[in-house]
Protein backbone atom coordinates (compact mmCIF):
# COMPACT_ATOMS: atom_id res chain seq x y z
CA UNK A 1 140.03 127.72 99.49
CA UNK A 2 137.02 125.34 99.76
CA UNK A 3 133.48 126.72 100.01
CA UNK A 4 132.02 124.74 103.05
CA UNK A 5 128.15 125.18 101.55
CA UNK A 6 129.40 123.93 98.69
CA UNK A 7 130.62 120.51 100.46
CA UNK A 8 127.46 120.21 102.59
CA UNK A 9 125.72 120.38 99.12
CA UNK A 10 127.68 117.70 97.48
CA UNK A 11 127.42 114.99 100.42
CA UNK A 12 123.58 116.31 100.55
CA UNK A 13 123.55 115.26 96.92
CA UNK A 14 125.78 111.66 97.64
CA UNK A 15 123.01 111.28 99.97
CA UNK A 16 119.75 112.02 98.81
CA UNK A 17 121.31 110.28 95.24
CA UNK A 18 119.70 113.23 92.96
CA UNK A 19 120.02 116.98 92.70
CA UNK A 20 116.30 117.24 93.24
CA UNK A 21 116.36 115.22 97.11
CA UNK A 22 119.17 117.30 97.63
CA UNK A 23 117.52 120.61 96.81
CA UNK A 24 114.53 118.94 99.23
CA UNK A 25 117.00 118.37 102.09
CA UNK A 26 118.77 121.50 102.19
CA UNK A 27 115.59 123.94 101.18
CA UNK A 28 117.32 124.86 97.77
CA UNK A 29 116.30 124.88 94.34
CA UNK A 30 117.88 122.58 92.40
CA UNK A 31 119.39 125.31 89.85
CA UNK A 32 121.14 126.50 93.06
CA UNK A 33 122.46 122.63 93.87
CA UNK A 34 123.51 122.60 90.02
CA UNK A 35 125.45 125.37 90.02
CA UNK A 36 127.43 124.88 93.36
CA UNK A 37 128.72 121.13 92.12
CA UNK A 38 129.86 122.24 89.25
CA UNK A 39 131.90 125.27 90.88
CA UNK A 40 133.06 122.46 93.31
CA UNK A 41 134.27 120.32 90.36
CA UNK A 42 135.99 123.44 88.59
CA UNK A 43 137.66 124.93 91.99
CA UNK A 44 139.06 120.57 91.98
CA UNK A 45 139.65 119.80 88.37
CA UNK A 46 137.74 116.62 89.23
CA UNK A 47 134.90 114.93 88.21
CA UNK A 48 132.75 114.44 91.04
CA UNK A 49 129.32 112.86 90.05
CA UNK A 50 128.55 111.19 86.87
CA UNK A 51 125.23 112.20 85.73
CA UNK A 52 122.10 110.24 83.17
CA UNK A 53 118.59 111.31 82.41
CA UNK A 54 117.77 108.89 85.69
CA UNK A 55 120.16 109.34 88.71
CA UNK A 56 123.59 110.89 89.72
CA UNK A 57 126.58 108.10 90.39
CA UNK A 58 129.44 109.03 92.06
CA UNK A 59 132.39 108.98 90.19
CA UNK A 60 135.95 107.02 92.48
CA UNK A 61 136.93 110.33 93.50
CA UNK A 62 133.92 111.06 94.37
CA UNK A 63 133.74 108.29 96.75
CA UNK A 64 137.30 109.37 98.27
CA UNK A 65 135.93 112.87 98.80
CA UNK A 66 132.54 112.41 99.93
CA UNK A 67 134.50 110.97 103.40
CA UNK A 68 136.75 113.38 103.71
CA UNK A 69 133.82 115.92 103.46
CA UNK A 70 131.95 114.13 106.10
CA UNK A 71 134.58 114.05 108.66
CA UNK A 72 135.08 118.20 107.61
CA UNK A 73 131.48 119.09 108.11
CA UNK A 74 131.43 117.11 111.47
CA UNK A 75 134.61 118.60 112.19
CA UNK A 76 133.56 122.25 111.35
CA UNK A 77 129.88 121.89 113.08
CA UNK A 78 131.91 120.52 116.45
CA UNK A 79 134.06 123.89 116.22
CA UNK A 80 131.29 125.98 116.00
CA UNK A 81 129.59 124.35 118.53
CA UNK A 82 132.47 124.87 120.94
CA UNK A 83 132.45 128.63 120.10
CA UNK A 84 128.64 128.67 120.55
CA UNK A 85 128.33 126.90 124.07
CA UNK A 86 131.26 129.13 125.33
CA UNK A 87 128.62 132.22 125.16
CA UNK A 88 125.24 130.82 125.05
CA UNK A 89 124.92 126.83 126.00
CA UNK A 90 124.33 124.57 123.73
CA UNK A 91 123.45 124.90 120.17
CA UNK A 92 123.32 123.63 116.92
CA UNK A 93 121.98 120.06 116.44
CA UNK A 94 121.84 116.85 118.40
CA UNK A 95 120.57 113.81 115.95
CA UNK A 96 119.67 110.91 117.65
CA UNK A 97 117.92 107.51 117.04
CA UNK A 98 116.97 104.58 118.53
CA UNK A 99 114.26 102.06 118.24
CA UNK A 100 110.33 103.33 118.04
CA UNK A 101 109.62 101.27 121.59
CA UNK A 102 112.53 102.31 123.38
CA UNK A 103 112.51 105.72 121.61
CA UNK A 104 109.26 106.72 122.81
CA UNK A 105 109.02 105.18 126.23
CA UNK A 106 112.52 106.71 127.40
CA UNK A 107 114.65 108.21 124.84
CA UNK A 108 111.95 111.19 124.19
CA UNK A 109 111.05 112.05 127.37
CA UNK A 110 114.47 112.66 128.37
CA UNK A 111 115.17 114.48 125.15
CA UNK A 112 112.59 116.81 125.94
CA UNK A 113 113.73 117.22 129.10
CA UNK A 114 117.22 117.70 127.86
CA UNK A 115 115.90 120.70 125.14
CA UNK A 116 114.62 122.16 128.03
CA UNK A 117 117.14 122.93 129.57
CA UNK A 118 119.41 123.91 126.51
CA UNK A 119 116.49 125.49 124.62
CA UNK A 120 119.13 126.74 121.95
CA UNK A 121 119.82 122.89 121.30
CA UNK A 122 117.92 121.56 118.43
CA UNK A 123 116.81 117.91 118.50
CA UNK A 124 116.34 115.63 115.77
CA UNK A 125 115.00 111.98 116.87
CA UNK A 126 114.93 109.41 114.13
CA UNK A 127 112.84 106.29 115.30
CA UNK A 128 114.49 102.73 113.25
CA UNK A 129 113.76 99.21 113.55
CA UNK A 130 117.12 99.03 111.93
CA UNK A 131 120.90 99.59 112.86
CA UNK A 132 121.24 102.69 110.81
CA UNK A 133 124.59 103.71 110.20
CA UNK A 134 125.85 106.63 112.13
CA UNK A 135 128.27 108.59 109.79
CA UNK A 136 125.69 108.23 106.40
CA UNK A 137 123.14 109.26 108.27
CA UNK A 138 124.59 111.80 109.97
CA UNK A 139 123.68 110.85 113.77
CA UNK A 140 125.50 112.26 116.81
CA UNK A 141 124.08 109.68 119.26
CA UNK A 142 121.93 105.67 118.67
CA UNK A 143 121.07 104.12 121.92
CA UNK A 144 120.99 100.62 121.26
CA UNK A 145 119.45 97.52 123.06
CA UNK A 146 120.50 93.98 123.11
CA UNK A 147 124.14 92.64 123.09
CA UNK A 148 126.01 94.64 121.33
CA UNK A 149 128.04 93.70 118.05
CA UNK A 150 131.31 94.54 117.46
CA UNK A 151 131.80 98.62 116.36
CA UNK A 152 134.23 101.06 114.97
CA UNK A 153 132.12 103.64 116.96
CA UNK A 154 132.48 104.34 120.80
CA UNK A 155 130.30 102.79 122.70
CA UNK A 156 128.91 103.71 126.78
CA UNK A 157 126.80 101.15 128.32
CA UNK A 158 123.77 103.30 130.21
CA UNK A 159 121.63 100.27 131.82
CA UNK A 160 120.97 96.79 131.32
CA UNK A 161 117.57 95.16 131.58
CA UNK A 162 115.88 91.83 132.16
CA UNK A 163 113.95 89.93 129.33
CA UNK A 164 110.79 87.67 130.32
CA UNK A 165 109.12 84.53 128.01
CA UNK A 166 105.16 86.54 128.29
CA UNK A 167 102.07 85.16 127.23
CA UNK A 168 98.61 85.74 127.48
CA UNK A 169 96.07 84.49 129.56
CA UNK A 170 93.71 83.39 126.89
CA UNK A 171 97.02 81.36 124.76
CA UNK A 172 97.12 79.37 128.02
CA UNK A 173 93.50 78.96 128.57
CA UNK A 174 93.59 77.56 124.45
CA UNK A 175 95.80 75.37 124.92
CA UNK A 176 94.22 73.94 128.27
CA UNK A 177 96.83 74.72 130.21
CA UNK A 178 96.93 76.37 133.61
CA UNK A 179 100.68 77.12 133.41
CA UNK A 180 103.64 76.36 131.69
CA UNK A 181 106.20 74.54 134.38
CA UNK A 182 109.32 73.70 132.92
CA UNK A 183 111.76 74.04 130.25
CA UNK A 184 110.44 71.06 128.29
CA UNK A 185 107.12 72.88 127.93
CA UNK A 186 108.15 75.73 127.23
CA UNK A 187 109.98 74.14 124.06
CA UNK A 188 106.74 73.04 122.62
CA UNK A 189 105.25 76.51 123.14
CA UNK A 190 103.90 77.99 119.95
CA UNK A 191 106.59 80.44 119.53
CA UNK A 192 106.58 84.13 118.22
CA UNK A 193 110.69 85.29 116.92
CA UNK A 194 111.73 88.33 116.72
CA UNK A 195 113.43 88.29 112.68
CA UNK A 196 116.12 90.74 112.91
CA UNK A 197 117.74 88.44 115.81
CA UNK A 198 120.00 85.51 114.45
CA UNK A 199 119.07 82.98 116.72
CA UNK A 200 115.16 84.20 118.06
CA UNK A 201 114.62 80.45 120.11
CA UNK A 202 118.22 80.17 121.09
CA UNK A 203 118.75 81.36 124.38
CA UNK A 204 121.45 80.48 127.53
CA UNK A 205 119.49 80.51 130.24
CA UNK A 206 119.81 80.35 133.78
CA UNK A 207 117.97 77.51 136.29
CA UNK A 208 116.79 78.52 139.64
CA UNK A 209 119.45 76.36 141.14
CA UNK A 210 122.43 78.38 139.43
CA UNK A 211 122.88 76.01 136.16
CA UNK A 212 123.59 77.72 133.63
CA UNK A 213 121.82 75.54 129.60
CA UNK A 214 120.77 76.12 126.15
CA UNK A 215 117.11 76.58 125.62
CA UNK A 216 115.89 75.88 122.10
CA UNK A 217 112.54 75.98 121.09
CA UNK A 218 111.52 72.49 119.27
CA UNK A 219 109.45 74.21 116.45
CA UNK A 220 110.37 76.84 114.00
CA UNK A 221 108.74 80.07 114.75
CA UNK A 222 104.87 80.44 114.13
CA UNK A 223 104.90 84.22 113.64
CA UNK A 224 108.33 86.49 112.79
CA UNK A 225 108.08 89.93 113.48
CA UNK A 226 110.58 92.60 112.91
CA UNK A 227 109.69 94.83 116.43
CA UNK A 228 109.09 94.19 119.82
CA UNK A 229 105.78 96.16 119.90
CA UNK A 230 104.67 93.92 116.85
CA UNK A 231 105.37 90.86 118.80
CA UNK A 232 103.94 92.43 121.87
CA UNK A 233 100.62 93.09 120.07
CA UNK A 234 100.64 89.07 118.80
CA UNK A 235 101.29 88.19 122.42
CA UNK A 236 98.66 89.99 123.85
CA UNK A 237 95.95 88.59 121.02
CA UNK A 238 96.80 85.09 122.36
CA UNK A 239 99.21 84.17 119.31
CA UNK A 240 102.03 82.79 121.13
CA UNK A 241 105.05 82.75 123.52
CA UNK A 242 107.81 85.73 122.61
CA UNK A 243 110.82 87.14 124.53
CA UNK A 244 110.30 90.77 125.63
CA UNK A 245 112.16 93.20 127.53
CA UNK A 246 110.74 93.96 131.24
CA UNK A 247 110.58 97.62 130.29
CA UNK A 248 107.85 97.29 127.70
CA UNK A 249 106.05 94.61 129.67
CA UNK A 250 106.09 95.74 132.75
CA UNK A 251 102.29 97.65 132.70
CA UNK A 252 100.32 94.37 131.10
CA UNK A 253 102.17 91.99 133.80
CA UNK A 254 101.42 94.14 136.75
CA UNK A 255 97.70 94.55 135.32
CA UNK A 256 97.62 90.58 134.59
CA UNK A 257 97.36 90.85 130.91
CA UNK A 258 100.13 89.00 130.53
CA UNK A 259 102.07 86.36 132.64
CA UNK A 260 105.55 85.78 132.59
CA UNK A 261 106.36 82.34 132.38
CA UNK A 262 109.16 80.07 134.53
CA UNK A 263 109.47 83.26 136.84
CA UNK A 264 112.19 81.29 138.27
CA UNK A 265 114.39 81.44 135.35
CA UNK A 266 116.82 84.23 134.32
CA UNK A 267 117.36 84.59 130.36
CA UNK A 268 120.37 86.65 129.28
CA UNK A 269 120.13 91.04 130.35
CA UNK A 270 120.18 92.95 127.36
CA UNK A 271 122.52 95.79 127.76
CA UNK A 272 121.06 99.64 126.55
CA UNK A 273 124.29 101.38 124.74
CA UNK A 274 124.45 104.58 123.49
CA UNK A 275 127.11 104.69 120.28
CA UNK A 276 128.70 108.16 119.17
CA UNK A 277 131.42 108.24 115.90
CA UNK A 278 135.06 107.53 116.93
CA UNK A 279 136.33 110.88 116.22
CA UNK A 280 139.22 112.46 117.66
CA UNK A 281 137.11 115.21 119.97
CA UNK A 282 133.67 114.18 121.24
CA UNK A 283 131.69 116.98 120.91
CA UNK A 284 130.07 118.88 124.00
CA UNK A 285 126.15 118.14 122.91
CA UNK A 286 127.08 114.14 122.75
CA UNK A 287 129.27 113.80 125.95
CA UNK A 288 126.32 116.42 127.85
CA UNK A 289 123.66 114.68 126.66
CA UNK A 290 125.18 111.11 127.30
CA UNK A 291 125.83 111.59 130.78
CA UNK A 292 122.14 113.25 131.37
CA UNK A 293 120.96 110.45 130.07
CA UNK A 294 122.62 107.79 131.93
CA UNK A 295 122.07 109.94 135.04
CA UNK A 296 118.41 110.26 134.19
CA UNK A 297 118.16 106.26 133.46
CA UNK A 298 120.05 105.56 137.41
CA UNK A 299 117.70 108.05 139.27
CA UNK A 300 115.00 105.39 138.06
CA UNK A 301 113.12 108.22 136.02
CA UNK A 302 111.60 105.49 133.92
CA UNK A 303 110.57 101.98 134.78
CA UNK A 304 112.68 98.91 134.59
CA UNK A 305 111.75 95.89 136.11
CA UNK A 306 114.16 93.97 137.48
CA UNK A 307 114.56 90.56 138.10
């Protein structure tokens, strides 16, 4: 029969890529980590890991088992789960990410409210710039912005929300300009991309009379950034013209640190998706937690604008 501590500490180990980040993840000494992959190895007459002075490789079976022992360990931690919520709530562990901007202005504060109200729910938030993968890392939930790329992972779309060309004040009183009034101008704008976007000045966009064109910035970017707040903070020092989302402009517009340019104009919503793994039975934490947050989102509990 297999030991289930002794397959959390193997994937810990694929993972971490060492005996001693595994030990660290799991609170362990690494004797302890040692001595439960080799029982592992015995109890399968396999070869597991291969090990050198520098790092621990896993071997081709290895590989194979490592996903099988994901899809166990999920599969165990949704039964017990299950049993757990049956008596007392929620429990166990909901791990979530989602962008640092989005994260913090949204995502937490309806986490919090959500661990409130299951206070035997544990809550891990992981804040990424990147599109961290949800089975290696071991996440229950990612609420993603944007347009979403194709998936093997479920996907429920929560909101969508508007994005606005901004600029400061002070880049328009630079440049001598009182305003930027068309399209045309706003092609030789001094341009700020976002990097992890594969077309940042490439944009469909819709005229006030219902035409529907390509905008494309004439210059290459002056500034890449790889966040919305870091092109936020090089809008608001006068750098340049950048696409952000209403939600995380909406303060320095009302206040008139910023103006939003061609207010006529509608560039392409971004949709907000929250992905789960495609697994045969959702568990109760995800689909809860999922539909509190969508509800949460619709009773306007944060700010959107909207166009």
């Amino acid at each position: 029969m297999l030991n289930m501590q002794r397959l959390e500490v193997f994937t810990a180990v694929v993972e971490a890529g060492s005996f001693t980040g595994a030990a660290q993840t799991l609170g362990l000494t690494k004797a302890v980590v040692s001595f439960n992959i080799k029982q592992l190895e015995k109890d399968l007459g396999v070869s597991l890991l291969s090990r050198s002075t520098r790092k621990v490789a896993v071997t081709g079976a290895g590989e194979r088992f490592y996903h099988r022992c994901q899809q166990l360990l999920q599969d165990a931690e949704r039964v017990l789960d299950e049993v757990r919520s049956d008596h007392s709530g929620l429990n166990g562990i909901l791990r979530i990410t989602t962008t640092s901007e989005y994260g913090a202005k949204v995502v937490v504060p309806a986490l919090a409210a959500f661990a409130e109200q299951n206070p035997q729910l544990r809550i891990q938030h992981v804040s990424s710039s990147k599109n961290d993968d949800l089975i290696s890392g071991r996440f229950d939930v990612a609420i993603r912005l944007g347009q979403l790329a194709d998936s093997t992972h479920h996907a429920r779309l929560i909101d969508s929300f508007a994005i606005y060309p901004v600029v400061s004040p002070d880049y328009l009183s630079r440049c001598g300009q009182p305003a930027i009034a068309s399209l045309e101008e706003l092609a030789e704008a001094r341009w700020i991309g976002h990097s992890r976007l594969a077309t940042p000045l490439s944009w469909q966009v819709v005229t006030p009379s219902g035409v529907s064109l390509l905008f494309k910035a004439n210059h290459a970017p002056a500034i890449m950034a790889d966040s919305a707040a870091s092109l936020l903070a090089f809008v608001k020092s006068g750098a340049g013209v950048a696409l952000l989302p209403g939600w995380l402009v909406e303060n320095d517009l009302n206040t008139g640190r910023l103006i939003a340019l061609l207010p006529g104009y509608r560039f392409p919503r971004q949709g907000i998706y929250a992905l789960y793994p495609n697994t045969r039975h959702v568990p109760e934490k995800v689909r809860l937690f999922i539909d509190f947050f969508q509800q949460r989102v619709a009773e306007g509990k944060h700010s959107i604008i909207q166009p």
